[in-house]
Protein backbone atom coordinates (compact mmCIF):
# COMPACT_ATOMS: atom_id res chain seq x y z
CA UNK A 1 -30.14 -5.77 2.10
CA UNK A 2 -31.82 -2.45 3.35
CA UNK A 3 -28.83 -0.57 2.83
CA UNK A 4 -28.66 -2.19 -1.12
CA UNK A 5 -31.91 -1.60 -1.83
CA UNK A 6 -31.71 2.09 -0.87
CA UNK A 7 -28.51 2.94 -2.97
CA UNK A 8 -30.51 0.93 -5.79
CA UNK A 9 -33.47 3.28 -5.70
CA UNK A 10 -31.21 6.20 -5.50
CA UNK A 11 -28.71 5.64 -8.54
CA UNK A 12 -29.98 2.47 -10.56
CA UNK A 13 -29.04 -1.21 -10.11
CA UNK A 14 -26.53 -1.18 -12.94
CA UNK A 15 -24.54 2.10 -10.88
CA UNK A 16 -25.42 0.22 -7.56
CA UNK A 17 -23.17 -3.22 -9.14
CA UNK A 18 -20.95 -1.02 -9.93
CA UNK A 19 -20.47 0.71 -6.80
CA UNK A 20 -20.45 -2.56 -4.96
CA UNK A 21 -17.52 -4.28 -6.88
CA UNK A 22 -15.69 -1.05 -6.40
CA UNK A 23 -16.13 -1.19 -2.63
CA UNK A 24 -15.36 -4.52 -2.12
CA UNK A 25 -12.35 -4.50 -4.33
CA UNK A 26 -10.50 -1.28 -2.01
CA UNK A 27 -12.11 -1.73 1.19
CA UNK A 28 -9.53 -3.83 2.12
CA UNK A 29 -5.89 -4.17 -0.03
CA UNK A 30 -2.38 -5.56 0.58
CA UNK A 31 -1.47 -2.75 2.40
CA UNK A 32 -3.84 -2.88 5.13
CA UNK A 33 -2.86 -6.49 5.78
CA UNK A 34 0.78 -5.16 5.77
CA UNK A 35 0.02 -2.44 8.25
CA UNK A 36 -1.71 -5.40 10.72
CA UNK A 37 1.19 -7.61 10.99
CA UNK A 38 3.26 -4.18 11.33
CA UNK A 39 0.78 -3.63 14.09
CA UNK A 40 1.51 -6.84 16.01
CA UNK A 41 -1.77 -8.54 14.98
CA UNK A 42 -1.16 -12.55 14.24
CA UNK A 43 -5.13 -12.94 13.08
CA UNK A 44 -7.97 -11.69 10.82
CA UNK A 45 -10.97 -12.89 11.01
CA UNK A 46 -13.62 -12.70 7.76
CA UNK A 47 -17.21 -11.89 8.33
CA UNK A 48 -18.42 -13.55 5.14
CA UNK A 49 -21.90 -12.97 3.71
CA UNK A 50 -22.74 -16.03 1.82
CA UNK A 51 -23.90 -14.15 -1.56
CA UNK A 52 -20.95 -13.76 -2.41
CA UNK A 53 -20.39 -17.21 -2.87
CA UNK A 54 -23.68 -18.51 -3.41
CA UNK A 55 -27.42 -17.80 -4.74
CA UNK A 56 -30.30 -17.08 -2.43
CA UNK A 57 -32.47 -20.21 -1.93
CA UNK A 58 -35.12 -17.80 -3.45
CA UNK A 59 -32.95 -16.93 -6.40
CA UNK A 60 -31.97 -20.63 -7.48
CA UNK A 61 -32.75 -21.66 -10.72
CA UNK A 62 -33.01 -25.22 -9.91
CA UNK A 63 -34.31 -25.79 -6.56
CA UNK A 64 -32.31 -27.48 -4.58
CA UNK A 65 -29.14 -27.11 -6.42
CA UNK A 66 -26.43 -24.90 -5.31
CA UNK A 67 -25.08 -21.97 -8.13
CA UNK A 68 -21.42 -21.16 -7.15
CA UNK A 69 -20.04 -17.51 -7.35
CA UNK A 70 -16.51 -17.18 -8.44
CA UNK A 71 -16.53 -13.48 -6.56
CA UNK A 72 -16.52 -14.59 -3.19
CA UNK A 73 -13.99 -17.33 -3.15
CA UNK A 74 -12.01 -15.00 -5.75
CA UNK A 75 -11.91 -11.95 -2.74
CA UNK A 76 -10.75 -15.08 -0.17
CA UNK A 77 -8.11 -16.14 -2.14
CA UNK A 78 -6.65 -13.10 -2.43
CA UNK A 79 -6.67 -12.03 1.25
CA UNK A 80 -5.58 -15.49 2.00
CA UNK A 81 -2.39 -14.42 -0.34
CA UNK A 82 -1.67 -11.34 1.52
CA UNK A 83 -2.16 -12.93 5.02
CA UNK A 84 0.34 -15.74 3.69
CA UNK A 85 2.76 -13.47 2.71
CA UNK A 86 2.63 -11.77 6.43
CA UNK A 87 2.19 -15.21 8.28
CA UNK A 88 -1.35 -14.19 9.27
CA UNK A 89 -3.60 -16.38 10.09
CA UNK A 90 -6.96 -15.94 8.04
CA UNK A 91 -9.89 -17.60 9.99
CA UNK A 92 -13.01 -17.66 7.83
CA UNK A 93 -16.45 -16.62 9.71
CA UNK A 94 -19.89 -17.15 7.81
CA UNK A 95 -20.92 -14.03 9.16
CA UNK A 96 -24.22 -13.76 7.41
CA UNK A 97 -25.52 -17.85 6.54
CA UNK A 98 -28.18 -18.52 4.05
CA UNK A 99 -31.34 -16.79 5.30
CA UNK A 100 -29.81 -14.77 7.93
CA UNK A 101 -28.99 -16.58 11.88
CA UNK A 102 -30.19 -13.91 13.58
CA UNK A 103 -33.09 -11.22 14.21
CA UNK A 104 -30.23 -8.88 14.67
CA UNK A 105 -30.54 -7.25 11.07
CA UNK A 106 -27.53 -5.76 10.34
CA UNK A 107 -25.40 -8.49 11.69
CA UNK A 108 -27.34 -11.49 9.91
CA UNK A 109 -28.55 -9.73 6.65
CA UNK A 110 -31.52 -10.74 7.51
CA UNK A 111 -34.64 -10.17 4.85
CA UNK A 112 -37.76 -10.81 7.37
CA UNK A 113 -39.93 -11.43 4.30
CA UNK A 114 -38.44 -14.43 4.00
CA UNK A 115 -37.56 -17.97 6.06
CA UNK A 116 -34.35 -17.33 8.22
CA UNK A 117 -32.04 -20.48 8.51
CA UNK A 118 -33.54 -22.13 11.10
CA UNK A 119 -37.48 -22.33 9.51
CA UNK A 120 -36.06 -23.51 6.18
CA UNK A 121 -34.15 -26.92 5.55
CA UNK A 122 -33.00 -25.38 2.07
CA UNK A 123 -31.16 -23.24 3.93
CA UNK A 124 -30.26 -25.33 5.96
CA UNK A 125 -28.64 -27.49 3.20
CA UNK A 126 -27.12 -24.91 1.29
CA UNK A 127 -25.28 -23.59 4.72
CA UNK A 128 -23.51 -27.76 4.94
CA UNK A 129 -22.49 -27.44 1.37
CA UNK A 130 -20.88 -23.72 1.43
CA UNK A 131 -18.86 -24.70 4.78
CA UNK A 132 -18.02 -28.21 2.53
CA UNK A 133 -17.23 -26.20 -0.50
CA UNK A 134 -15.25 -23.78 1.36
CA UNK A 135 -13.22 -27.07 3.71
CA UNK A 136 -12.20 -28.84 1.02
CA UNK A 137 -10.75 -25.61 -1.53
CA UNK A 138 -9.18 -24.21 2.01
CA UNK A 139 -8.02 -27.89 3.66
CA UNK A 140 -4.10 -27.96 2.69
CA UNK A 141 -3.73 -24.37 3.54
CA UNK A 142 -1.40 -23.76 6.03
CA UNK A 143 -2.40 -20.05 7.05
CA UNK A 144 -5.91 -20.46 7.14
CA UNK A 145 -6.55 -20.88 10.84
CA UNK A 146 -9.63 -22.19 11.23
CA UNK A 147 -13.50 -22.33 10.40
CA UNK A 148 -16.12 -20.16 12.52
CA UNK A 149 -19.14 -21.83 11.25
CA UNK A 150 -22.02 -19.84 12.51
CA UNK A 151 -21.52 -15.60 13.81
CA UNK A 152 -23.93 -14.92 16.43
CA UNK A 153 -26.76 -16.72 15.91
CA UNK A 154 -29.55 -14.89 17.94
CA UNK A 155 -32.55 -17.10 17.68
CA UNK A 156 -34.69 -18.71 20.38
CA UNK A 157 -34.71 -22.48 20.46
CA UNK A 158 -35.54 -24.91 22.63
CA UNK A 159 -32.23 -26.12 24.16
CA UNK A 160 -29.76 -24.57 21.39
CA UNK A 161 -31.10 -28.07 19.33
CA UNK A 162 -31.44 -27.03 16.44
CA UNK A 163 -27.59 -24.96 16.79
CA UNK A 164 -26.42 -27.90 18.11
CA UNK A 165 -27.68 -30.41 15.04
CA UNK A 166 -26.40 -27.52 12.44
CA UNK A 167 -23.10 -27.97 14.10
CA UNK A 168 -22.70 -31.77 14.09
CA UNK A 169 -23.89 -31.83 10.63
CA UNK A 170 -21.32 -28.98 9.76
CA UNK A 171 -18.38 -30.66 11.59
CA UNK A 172 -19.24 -33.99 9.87
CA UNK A 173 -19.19 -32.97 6.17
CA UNK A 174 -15.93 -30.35 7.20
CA UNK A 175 -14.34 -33.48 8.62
CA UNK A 176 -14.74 -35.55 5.34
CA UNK A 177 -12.70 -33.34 3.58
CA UNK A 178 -10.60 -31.30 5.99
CA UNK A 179 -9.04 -32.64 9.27
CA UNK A 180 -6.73 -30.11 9.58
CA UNK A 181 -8.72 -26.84 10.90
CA UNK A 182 -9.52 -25.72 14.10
CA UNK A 183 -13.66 -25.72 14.22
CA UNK A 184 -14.91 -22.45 15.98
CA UNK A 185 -18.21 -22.69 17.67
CA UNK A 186 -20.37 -19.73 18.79
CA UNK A 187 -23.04 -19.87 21.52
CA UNK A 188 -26.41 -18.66 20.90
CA UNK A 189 -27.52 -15.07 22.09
CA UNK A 190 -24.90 -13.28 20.28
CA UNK A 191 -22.09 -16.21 21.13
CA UNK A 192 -22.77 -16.11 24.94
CA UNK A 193 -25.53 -18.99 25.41
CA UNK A 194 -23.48 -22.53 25.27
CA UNK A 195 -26.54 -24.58 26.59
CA UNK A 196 -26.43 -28.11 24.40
CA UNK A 197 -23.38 -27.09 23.30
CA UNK A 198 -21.08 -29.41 25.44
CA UNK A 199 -19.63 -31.69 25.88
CA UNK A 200 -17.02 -31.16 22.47
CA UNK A 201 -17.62 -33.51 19.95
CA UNK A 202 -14.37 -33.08 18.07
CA UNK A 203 -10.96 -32.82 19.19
CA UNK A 204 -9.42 -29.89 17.09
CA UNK A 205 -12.60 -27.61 18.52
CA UNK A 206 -12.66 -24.12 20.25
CA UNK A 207 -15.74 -22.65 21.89
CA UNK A 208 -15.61 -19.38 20.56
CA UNK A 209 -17.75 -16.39 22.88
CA UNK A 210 -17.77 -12.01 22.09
CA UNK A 211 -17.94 -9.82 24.87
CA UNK A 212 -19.37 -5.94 24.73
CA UNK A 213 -20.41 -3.83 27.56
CA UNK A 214 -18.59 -5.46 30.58
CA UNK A 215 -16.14 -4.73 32.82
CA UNK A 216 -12.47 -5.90 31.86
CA UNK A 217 -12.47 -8.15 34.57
CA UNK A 218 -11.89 -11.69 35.39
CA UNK A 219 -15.51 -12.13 36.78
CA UNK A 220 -17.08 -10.95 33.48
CA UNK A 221 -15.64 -14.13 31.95
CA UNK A 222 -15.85 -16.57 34.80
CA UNK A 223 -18.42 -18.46 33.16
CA UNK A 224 -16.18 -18.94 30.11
CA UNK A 225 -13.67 -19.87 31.99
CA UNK A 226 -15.24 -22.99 33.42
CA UNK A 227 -16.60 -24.11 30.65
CA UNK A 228 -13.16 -24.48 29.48
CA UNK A 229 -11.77 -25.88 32.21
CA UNK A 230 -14.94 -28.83 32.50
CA UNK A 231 -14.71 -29.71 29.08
CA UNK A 232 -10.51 -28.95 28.34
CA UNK A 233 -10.72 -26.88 25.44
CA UNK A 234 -10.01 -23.44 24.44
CA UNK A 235 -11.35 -20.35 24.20
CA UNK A 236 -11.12 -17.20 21.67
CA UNK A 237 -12.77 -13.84 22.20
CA UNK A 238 -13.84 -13.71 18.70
CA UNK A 239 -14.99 -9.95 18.96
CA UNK A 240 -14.97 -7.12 21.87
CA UNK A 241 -15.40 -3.87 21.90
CA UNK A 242 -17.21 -0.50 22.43
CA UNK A 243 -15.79 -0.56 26.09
């Protein structure tokens, strides 16, 4: 949003659109999906930002109704396409939700003149029906490889509740029209903090942690590594780096 407005001040909103559906349109092509399989990759994983997709709870026309944007799902498709013709699995990741998850800025998009997710039930709301919307166009695709509902949410809250209800809700409405994704769940604290989050509560789920700044050891995961082991599920590394 920051970065938006600046490029607005500096060459007009109308170059600034412009500019924008340029970028998205050749920041990533066929060929760099080509090169990944080439490079041994079997996985991408989108960091979405849901205005591509959807309005701003501030920018609704109707309150409480959802406006759809074609661009968003339009960019997915096509990826999805390329990935499918490199047997790639796409796995979609709301990377920024409706009202930002985070008070990490430039990983939640958040605009701190307004209600993040978690002090506004319309946002709230219009997170369930984006991950519903996005379930049911995705649910009979075979490449797809999964759903990471919520990136890093870095928020305090008593007990992860409030992650935890977001979640249930989420898998519920997923579930209603798509039972055959993996469901990727991130702790809180930048995917780390899994406190409320166990035991699973459905059984094609993966508890999904990042890890930055540590040792490439065994011991730096430990803790990931029981909770798998208590609870039998999975684990994916969704992100590392920097080390």
């Amino acid at each position: 949003t920051e970065i938006r407005s600046k490029i607005t001040d500096l060459i007009g909103t109308g170059n600034a659109e412009m500019f924008y559906s340029a970028y998205r349109k050749n920041m990533i092509t066929s060929r760099d999906i080509d090169s990944i399989k080439k490079w041994g990759f079997n996985s991408i994983r989108l960091p979405m930002h849901y205005n591509l997709f959807t309005l701003s709870v501030e920018k609704e026309p109707v309150k409480g109704k959802n406006t759809w944007i074609d661009e968003g799902f339009a960019l997915t498709d096509s990826l999805l396409k390329w990935c499918e013709n490199n047997q790639i699995y796409l796995i979609l990741d709301l990377h920024a939700a409706p009202g930002g998850q985070g008070n990490d800025r430039p990983i939640a998009d958040v605009d701190t003149n307004k209600p993040q997710l978690w002090e506004s039930d319309a946002n709230i709301d219009k997170t369930i029906a984006l991950w519903k919307k996005l379930s049911k166009r995705y649910s009979k695709e075979k490449w797809i490889g999964g759903y990471d509902l919520i990136n890093e949410t870095n928020y305090k809250m008593d007990g992860n509740l409030p992650l935890r209800e977001l979640y249930f809700a989420l898998t519920k409405e997923i579930r209603k029209v798509d039972k055959n994704h993996i469901i990727f769940i991130e702790g809180n604290q930048f995917a780390n903090d899994f406190t409320g989050l166990t035991p699973p509560w459905d059984d094609n789920m993966v508890y999904s942690f990042h890890k930055y700044w540590n040792p490439t050891t065994v011991e730096t995961i430990q803790k990931y590594l029981v909770l798998r082991d208590e609870n039998n599920i999975p684990l994916w590394m969704g992100e590392s780096g920097e080390n």
